[in-house]
Protein backbone atom coordinates (compact mmCIF):
# COMPACT_ATOMS: atom_id res chain seq x y z
CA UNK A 1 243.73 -244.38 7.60
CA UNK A 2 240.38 -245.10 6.43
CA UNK A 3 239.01 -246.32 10.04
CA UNK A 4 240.50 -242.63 11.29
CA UNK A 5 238.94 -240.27 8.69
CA UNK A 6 235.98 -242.13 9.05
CA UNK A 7 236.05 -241.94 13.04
CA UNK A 8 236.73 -238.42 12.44
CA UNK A 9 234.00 -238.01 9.95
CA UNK A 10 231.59 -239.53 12.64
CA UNK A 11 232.35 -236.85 15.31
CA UNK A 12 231.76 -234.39 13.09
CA UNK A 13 228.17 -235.40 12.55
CA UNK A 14 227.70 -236.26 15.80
CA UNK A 15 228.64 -232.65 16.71
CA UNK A 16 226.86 -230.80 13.77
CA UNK A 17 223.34 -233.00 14.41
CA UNK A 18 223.88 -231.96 18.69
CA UNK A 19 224.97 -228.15 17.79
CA UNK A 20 223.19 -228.25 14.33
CA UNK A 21 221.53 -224.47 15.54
CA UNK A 22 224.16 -223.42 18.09
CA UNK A 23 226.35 -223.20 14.36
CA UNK A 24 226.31 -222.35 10.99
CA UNK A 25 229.73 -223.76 10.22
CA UNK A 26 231.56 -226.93 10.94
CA UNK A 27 235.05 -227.84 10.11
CA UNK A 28 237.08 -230.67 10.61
CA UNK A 29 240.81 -230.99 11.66
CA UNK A 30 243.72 -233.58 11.34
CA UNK A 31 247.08 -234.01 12.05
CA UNK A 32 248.04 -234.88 8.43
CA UNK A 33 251.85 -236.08 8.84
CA UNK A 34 250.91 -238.97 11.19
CA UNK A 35 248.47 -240.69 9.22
CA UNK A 36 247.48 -243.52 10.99
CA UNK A 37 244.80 -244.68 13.97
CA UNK A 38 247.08 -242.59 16.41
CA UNK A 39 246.45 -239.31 14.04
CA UNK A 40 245.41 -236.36 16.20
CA UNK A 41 242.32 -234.38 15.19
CA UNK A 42 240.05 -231.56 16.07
CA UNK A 43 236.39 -230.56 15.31
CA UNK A 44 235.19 -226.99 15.53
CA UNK A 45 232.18 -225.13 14.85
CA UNK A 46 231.31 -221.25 14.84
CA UNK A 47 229.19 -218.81 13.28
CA UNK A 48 231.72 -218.02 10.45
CA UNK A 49 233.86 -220.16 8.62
CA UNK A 50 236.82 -219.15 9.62
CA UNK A 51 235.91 -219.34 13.21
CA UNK A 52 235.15 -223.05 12.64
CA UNK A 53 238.15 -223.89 10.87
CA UNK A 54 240.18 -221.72 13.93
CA UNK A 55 238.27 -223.78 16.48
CA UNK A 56 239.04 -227.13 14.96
CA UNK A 57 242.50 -226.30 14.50
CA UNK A 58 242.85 -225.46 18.16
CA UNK A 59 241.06 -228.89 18.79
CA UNK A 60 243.42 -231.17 16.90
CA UNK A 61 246.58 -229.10 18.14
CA UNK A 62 245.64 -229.62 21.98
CA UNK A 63 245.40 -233.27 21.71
CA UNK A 64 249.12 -232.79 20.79
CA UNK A 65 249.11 -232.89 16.95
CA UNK A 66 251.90 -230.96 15.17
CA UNK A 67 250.69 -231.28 11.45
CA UNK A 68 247.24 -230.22 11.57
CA UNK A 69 245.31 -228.66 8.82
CA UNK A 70 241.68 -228.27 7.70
CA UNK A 71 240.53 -231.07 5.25
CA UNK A 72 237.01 -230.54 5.64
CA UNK A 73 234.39 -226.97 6.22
């Protein structure tokens, strides 16, 4: 679990430093009843926060993820 969120946590700065003024929010996505190193999970940025949150959400459920939901803006 740890290794995941902090793989996921990772990608998230990795996409806010290379997008840092193509956004003004970032939000991060994961597939929260599959906790493990096979958890699904999206990131997603956007001009508003909900657009962010909508984006990652989208992210983690097209890598096949069923339980996804917003743990971090």
């Amino acid at each position: 679990m740890k290794s995941m969120l902090f793989g996921a946590l990772l990608a998230l700065g990795c996409v806010a430093s290379a997008s840092a003024a193509d956004y003004k929010w970032g939000a991060l996505s994961v597939d929260t009843t599959k906790l493990n190193s096979d958890a699904g999970y999206g990131v997603g940025g956007g001009d508003k926060e909900a657009e962010a949150e909508r984006n990652a959400q989208t992210f983690c459920s097209g890598d096949g993820a069923r339980g996804c939901k917003v743990v971090l803006t």
